[in-house]
PDB file of N, CA and C in Angstrom:
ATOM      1  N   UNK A   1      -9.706 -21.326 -20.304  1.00  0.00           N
ATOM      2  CA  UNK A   1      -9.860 -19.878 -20.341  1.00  0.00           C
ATOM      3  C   UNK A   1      -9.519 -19.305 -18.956  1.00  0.00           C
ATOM      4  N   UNK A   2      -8.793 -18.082 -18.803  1.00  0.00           N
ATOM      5  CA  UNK A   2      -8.131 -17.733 -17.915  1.00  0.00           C
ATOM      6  C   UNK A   2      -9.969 -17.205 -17.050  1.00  0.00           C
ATOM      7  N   UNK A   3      -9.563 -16.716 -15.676  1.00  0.00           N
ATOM      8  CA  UNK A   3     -10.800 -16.058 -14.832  1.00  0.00           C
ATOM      9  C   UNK A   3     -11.209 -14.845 -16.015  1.00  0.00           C
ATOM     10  N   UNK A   4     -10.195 -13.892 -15.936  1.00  0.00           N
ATOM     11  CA  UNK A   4     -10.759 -12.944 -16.721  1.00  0.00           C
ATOM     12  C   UNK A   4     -10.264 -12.162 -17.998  1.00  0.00           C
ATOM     13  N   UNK A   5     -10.482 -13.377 -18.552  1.00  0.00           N
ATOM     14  CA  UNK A   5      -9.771 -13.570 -19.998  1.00  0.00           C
ATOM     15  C   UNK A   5     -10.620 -12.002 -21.112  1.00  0.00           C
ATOM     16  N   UNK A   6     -12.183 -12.482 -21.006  1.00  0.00           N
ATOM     17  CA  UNK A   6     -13.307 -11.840 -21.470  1.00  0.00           C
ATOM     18  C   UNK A   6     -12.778 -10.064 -21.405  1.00  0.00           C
ATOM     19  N   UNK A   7     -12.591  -9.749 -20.407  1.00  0.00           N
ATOM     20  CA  UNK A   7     -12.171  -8.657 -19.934  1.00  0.00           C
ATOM     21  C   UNK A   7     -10.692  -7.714 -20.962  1.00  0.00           C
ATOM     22  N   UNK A   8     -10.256  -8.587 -21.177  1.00  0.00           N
ATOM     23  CA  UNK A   8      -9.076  -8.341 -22.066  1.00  0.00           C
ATOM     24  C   UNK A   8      -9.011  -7.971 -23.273  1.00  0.00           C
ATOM     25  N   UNK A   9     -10.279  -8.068 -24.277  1.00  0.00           N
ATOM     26  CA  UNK A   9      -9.869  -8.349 -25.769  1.00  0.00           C
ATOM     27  C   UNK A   9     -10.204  -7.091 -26.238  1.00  0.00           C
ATOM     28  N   UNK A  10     -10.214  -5.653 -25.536  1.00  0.00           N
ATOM     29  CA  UNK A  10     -10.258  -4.680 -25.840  1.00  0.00           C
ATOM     30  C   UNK A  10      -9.455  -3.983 -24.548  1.00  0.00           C
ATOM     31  N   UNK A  11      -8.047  -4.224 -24.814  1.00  0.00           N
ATOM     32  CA  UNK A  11      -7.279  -3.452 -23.225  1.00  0.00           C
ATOM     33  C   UNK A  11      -7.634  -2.475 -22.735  1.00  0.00           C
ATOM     34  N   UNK A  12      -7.533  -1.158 -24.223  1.00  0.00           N
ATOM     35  CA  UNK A  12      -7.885  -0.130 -24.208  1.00  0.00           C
ATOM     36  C   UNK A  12      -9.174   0.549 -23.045  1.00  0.00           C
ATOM     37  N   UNK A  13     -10.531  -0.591 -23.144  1.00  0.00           N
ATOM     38  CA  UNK A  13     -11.473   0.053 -22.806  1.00  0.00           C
ATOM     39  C   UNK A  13     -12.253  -1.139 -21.319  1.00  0.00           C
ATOM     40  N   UNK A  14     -11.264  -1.678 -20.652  1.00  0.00           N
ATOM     41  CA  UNK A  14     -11.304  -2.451 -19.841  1.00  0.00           C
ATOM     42  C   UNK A  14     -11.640  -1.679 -18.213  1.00  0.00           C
ATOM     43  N   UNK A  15     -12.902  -0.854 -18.231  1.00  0.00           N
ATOM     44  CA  UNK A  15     -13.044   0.031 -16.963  1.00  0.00           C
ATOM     45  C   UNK A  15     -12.428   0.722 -17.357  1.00  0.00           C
ATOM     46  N   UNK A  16     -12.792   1.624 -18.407  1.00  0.00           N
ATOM     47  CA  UNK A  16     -11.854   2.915 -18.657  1.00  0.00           C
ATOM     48  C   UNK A  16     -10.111   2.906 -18.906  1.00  0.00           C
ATOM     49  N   UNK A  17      -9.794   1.651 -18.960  1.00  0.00           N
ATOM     50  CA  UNK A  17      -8.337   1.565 -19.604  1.00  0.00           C
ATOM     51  C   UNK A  17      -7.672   0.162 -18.467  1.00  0.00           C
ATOM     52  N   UNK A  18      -6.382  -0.188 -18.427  1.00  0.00           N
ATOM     53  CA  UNK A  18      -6.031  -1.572 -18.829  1.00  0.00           C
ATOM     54  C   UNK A  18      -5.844  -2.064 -17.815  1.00  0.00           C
ATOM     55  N   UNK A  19      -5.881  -3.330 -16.818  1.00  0.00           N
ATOM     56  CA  UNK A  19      -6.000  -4.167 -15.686  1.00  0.00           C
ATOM     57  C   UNK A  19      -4.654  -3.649 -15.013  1.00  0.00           C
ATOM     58  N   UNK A  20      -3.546  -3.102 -15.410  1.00  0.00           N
ATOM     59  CA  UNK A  20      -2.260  -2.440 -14.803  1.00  0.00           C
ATOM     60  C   UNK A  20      -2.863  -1.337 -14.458  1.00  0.00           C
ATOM     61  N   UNK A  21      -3.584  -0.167 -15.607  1.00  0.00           N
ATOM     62  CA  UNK A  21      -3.916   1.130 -15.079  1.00  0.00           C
ATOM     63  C   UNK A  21      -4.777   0.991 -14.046  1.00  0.00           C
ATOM     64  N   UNK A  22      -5.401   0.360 -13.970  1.00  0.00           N
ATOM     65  CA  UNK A  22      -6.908   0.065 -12.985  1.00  0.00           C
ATOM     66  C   UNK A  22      -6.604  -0.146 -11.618  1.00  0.00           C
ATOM     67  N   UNK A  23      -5.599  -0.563 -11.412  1.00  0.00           N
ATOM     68  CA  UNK A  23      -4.817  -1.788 -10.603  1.00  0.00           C
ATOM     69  C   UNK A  23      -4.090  -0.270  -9.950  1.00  0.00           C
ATOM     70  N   UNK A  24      -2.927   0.158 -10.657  1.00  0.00           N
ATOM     71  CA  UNK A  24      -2.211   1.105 -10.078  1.00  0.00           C
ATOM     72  C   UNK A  24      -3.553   2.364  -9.478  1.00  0.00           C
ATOM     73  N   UNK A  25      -4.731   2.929 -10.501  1.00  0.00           N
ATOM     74  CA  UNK A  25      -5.336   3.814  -9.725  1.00  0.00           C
ATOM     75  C   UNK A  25      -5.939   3.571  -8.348  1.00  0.00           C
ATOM     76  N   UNK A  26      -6.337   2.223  -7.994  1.00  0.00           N
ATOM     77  CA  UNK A  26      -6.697   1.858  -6.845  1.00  0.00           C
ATOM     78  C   UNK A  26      -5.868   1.338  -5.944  1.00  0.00           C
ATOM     79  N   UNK A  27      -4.454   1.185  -5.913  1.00  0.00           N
ATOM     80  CA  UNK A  27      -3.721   1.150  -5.563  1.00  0.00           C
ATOM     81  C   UNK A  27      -3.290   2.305  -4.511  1.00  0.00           C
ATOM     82  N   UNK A  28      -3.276   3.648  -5.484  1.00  0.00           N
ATOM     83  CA  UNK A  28      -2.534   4.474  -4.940  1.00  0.00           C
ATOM     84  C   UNK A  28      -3.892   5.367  -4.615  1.00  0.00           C
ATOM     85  N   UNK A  29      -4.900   4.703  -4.333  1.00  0.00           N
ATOM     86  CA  UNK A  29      -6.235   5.468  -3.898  1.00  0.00           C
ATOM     87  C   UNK A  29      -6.839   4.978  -2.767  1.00  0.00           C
ATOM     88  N   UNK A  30      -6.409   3.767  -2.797  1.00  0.00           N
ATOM     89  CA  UNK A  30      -7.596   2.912  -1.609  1.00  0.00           C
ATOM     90  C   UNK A  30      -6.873   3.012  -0.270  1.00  0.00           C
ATOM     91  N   UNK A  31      -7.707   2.794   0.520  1.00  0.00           N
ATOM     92  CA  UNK A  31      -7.103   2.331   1.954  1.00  0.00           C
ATOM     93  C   UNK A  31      -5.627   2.055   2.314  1.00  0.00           C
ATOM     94  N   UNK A  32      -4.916   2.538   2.549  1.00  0.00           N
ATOM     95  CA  UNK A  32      -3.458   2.259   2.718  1.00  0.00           C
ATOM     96  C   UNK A  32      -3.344   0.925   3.809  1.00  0.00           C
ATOM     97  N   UNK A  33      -3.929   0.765   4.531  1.00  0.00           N
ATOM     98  CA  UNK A  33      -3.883  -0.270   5.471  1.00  0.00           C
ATOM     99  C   UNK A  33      -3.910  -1.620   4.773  1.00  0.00           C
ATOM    100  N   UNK A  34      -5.335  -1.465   3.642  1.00  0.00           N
ATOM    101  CA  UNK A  34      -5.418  -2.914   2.747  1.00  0.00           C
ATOM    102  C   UNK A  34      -4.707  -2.851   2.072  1.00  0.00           C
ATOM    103  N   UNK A  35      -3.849  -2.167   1.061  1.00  0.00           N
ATOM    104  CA  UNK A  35      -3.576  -1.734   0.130  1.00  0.00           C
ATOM    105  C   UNK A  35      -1.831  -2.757   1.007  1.00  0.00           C
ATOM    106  N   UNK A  36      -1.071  -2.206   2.004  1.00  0.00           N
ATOM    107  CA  UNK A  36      -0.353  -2.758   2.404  1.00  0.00           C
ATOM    108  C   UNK A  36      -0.661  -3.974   3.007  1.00  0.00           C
ATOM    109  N   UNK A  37      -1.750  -4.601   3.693  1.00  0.00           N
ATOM    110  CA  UNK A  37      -1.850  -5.864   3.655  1.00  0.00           C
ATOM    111  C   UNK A  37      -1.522  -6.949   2.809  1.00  0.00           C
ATOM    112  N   UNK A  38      -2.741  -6.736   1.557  1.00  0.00           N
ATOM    113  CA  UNK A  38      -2.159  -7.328   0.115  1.00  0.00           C
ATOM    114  C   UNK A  38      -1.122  -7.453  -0.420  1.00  0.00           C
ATOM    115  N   UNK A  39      -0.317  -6.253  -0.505  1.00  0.00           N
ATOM    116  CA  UNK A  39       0.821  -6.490  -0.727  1.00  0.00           C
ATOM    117  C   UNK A  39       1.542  -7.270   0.206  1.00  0.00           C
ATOM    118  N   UNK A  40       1.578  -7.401   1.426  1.00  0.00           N
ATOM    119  CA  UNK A  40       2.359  -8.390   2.256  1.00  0.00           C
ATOM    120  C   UNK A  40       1.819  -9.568   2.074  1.00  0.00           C
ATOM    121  N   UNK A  41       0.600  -9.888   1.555  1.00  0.00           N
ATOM    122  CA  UNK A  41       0.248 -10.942   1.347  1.00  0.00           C
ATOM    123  C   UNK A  41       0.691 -11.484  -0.095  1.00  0.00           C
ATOM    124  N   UNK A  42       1.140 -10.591  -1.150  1.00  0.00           N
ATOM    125  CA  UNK A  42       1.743 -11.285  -2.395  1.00  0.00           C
ATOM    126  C   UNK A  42       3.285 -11.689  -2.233  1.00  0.00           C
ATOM    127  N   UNK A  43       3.752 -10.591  -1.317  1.00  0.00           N
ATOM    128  CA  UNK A  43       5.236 -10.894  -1.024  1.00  0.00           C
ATOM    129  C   UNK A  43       5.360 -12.719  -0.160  1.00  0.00           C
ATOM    130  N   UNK A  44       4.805 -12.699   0.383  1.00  0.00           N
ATOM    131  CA  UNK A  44       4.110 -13.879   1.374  1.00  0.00           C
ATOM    132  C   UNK A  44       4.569 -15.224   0.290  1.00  0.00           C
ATOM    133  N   UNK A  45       3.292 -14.941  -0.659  1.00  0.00           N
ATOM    134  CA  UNK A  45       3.260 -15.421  -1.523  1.00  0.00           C
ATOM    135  C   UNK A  45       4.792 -15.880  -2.729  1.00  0.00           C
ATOM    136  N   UNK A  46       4.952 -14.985  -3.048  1.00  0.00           N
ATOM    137  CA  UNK A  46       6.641 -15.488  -3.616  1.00  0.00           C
ATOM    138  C   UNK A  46       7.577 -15.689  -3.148  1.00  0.00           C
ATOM    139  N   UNK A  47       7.918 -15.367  -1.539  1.00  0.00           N
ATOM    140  CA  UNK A  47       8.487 -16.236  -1.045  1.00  0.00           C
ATOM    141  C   UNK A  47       8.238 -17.757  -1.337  1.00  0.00           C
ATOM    142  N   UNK A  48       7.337 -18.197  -0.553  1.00  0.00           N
ATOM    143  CA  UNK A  48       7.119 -19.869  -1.230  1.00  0.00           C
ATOM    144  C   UNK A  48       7.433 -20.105  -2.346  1.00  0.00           C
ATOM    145  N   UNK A  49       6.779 -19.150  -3.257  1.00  0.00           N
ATOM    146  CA  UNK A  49       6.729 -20.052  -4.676  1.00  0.00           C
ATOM    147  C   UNK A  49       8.437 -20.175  -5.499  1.00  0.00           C
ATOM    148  N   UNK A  50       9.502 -18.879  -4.741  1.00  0.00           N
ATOM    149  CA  UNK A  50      10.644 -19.084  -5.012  1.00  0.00           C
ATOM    150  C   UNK A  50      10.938 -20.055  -4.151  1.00  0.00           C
ATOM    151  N   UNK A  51      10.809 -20.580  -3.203  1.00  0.00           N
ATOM    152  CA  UNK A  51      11.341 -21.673  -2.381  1.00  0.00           C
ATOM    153  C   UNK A  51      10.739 -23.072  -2.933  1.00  0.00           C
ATOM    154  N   UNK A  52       9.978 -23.229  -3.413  1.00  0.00           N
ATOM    155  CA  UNK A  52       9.438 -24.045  -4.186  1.00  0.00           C
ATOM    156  C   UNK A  52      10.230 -24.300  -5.343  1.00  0.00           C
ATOM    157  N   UNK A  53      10.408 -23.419  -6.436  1.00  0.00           N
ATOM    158  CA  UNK A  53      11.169 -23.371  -7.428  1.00  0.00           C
ATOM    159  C   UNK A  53      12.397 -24.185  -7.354  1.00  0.00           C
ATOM    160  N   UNK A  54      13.359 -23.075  -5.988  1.00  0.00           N
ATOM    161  CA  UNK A  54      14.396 -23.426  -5.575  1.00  0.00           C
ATOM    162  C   UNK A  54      14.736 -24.847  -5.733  1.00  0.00           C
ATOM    163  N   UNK A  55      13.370 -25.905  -4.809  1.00  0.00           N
ATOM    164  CA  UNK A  55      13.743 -26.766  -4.492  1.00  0.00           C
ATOM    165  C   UNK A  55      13.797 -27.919  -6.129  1.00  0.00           C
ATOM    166  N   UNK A  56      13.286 -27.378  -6.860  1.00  0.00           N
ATOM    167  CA  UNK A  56      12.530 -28.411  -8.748  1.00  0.00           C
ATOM    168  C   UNK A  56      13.712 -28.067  -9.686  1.00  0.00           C
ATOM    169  N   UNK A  57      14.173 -26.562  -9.478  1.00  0.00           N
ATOM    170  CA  UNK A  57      15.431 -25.761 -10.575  1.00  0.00           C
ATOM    171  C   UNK A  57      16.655 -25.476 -10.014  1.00  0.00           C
ATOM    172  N   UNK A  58      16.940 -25.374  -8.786  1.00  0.00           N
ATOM    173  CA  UNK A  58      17.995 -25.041  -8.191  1.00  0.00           C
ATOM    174  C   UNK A  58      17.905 -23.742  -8.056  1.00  0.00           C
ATOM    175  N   UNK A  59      19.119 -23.032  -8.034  1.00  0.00           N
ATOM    176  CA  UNK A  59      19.721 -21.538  -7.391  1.00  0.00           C
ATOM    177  C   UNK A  59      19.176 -20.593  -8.679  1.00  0.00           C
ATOM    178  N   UNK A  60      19.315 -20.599  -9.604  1.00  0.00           N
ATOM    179  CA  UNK A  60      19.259 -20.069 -10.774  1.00  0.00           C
ATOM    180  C   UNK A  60      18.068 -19.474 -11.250  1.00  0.00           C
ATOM    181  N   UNK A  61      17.015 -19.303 -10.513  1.00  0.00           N
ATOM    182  CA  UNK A  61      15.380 -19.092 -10.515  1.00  0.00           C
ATOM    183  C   UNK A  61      14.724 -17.677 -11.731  1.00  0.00           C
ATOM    184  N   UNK A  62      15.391 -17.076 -11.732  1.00  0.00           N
ATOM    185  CA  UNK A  62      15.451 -15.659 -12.298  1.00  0.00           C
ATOM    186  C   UNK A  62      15.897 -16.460 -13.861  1.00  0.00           C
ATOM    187  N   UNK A  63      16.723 -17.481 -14.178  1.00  0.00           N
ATOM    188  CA  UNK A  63      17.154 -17.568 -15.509  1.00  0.00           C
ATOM    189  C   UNK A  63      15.675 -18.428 -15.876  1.00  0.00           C
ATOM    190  N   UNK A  64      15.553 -19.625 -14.923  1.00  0.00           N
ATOM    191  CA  UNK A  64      14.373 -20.420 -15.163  1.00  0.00           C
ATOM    192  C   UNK A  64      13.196 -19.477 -15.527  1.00  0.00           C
ATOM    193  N   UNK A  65      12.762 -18.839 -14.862  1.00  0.00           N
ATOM    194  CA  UNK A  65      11.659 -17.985 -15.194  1.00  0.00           C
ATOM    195  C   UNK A  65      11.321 -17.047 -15.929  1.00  0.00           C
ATOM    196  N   UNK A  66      12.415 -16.473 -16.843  1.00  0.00           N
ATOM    197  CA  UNK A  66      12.737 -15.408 -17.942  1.00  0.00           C
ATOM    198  C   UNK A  66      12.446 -16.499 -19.353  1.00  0.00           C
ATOM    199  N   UNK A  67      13.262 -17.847 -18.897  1.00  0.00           N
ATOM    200  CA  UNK A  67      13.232 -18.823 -19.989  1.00  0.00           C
ATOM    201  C   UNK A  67      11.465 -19.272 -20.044  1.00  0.00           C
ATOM    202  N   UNK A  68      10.837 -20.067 -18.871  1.00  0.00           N
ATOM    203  CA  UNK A  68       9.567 -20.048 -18.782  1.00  0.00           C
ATOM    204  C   UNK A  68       8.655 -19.099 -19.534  1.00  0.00           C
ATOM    205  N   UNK A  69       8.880 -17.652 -18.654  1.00  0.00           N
ATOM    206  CA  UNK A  69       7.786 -16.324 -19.479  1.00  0.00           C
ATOM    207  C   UNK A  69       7.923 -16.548 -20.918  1.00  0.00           C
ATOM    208  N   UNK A  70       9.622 -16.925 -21.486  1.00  0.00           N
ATOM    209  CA  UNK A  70       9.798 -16.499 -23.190  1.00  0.00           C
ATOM    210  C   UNK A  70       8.981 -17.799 -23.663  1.00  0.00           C
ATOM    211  N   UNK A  71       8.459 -18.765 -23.158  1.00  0.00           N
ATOM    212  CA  UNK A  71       8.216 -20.206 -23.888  1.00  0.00           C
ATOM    213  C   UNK A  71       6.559 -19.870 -23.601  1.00  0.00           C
ATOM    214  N   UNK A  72       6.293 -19.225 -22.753  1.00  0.00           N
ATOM    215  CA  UNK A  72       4.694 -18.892 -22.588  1.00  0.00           C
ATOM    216  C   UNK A  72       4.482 -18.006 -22.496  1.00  0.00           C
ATOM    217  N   UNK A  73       4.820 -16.793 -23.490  1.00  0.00           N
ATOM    218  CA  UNK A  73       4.361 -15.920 -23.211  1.00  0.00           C
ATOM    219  C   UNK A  73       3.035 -15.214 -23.049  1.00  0.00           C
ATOM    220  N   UNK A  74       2.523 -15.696 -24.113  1.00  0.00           N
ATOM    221  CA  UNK A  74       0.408 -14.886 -24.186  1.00  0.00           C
ATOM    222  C   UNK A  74       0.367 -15.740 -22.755  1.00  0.00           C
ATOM    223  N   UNK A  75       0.092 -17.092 -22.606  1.00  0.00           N
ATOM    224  CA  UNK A  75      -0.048 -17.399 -21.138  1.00  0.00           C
ATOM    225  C   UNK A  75       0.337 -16.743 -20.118  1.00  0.00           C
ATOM    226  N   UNK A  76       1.237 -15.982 -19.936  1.00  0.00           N
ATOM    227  CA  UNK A  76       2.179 -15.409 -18.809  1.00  0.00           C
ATOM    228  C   UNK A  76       1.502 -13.846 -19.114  1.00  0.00           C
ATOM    229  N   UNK A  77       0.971 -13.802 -20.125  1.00  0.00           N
ATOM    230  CA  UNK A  77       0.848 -12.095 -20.532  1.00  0.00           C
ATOM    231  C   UNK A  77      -0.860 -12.237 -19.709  1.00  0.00           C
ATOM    232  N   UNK A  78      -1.429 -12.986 -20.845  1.00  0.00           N
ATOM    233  CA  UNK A  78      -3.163 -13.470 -19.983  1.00  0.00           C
ATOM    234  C   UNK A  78      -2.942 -13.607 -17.951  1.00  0.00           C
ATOM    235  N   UNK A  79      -1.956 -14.359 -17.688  1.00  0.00           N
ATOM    236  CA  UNK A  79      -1.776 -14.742 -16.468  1.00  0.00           C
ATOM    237  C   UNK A  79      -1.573 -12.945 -15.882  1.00  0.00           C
ATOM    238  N   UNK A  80      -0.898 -12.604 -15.919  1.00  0.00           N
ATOM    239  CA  UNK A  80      -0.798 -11.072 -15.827  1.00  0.00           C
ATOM    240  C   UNK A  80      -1.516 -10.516 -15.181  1.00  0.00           C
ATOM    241  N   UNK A  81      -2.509 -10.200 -16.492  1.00  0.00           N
ATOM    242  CA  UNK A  81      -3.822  -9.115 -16.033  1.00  0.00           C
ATOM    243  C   UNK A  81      -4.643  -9.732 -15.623  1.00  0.00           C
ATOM    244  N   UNK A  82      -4.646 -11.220 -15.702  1.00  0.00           N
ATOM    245  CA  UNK A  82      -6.090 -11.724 -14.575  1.00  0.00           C
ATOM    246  C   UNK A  82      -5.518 -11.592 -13.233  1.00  0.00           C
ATOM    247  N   UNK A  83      -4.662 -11.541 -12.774  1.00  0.00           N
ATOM    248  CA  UNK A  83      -3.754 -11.025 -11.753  1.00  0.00           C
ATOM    249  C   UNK A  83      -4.178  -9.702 -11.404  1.00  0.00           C
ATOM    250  N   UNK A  84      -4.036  -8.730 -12.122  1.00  0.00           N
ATOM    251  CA  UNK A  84      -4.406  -6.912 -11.930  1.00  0.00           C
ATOM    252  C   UNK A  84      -5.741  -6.836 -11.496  1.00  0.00           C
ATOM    253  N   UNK A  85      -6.472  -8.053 -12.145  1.00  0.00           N
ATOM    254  CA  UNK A  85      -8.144  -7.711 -12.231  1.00  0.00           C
ATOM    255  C   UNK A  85      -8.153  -7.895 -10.694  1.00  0.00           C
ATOM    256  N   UNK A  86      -7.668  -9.369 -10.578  1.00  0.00           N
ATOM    257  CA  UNK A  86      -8.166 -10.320  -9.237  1.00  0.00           C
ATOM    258  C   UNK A  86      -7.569  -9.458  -8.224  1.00  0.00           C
ATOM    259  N   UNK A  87      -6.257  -8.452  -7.955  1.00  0.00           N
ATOM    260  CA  UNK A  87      -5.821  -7.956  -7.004  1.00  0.00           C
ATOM    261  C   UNK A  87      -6.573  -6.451  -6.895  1.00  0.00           C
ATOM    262  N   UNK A  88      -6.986  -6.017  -8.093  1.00  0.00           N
ATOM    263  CA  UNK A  88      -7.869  -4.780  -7.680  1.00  0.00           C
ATOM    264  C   UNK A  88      -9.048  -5.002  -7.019  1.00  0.00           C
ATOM    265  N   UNK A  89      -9.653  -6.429  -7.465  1.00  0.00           N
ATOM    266  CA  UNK A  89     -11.138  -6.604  -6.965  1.00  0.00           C
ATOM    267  C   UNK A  89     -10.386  -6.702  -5.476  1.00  0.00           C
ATOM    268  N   UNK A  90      -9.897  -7.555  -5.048  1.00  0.00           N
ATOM    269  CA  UNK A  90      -9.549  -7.504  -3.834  1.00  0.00           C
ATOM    270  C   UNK A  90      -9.595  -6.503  -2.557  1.00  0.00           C
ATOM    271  N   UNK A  91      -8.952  -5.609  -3.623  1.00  0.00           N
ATOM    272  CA  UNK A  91      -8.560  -4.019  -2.533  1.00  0.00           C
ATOM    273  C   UNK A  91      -9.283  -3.503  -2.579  1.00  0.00           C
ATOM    274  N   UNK A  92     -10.563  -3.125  -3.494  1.00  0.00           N
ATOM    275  CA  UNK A  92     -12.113  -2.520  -3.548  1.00  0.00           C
ATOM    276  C   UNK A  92     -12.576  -3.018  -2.782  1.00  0.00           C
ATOM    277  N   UNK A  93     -12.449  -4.407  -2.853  1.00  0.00           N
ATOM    278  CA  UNK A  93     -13.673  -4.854  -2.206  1.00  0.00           C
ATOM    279  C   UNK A  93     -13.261  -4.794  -0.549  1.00  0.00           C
ATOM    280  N   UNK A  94     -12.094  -4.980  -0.275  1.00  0.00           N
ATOM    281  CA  UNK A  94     -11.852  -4.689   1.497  1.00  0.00           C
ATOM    282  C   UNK A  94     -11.837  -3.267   1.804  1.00  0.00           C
ATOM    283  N   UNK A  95     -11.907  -2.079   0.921  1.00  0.00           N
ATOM    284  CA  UNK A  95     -11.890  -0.559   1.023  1.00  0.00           C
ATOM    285  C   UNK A  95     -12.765   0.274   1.381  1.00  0.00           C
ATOM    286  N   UNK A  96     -14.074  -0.602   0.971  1.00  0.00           N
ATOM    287  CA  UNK A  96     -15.410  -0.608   0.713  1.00  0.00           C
ATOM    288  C   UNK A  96     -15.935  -0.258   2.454  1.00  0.00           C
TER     289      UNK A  96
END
């Protein structure tokens, strides 16, 4: 079970609407300082994990990973918004 799987099975009413909406309102609300940290810290983040890739799939990373998402998708969809949840808690919680 994903972190915050529970959270999901009513999108609609997930903190007043869906781990993207939630995500974008605190986004474009919180602290600009954290708000750009995090984000340099996800960019951070896919760097490696495309260099990683790079090194298992070759050059082609964007085809690998379109093919991946289509073979998992509910996984990749679940993976998602526990993503929105985990990056909003984040930015609340350093805003705070």
């Amino acid at each position: 079970m994903m972190k915050y799987e529970a959270l999901f099975e009513d999108e609609d009413n997930v903190f007043g609407g869906s781990p993207k909406s939630k995500f974008m309102d605190v986004v474009f609300t919180a602290n600009n300082d954290v708000v750009r940290y995090d984000l340099e810290q996800i960019i951070q983040k896919m760097a490696a994990m495309e260099l990683m890739l790079e090194k298992h799939v070759g050059e082609d990373i964007d085809r690998a990973v379109e093919q991946f998402a289509f073979e998992y998708s509910a996984e990749c969809d679940m993976k998602t918004k526990s993503l929105f949840v985990e990056l909003t808690g984040s930015i609340v919680s350093k805003s705070e």
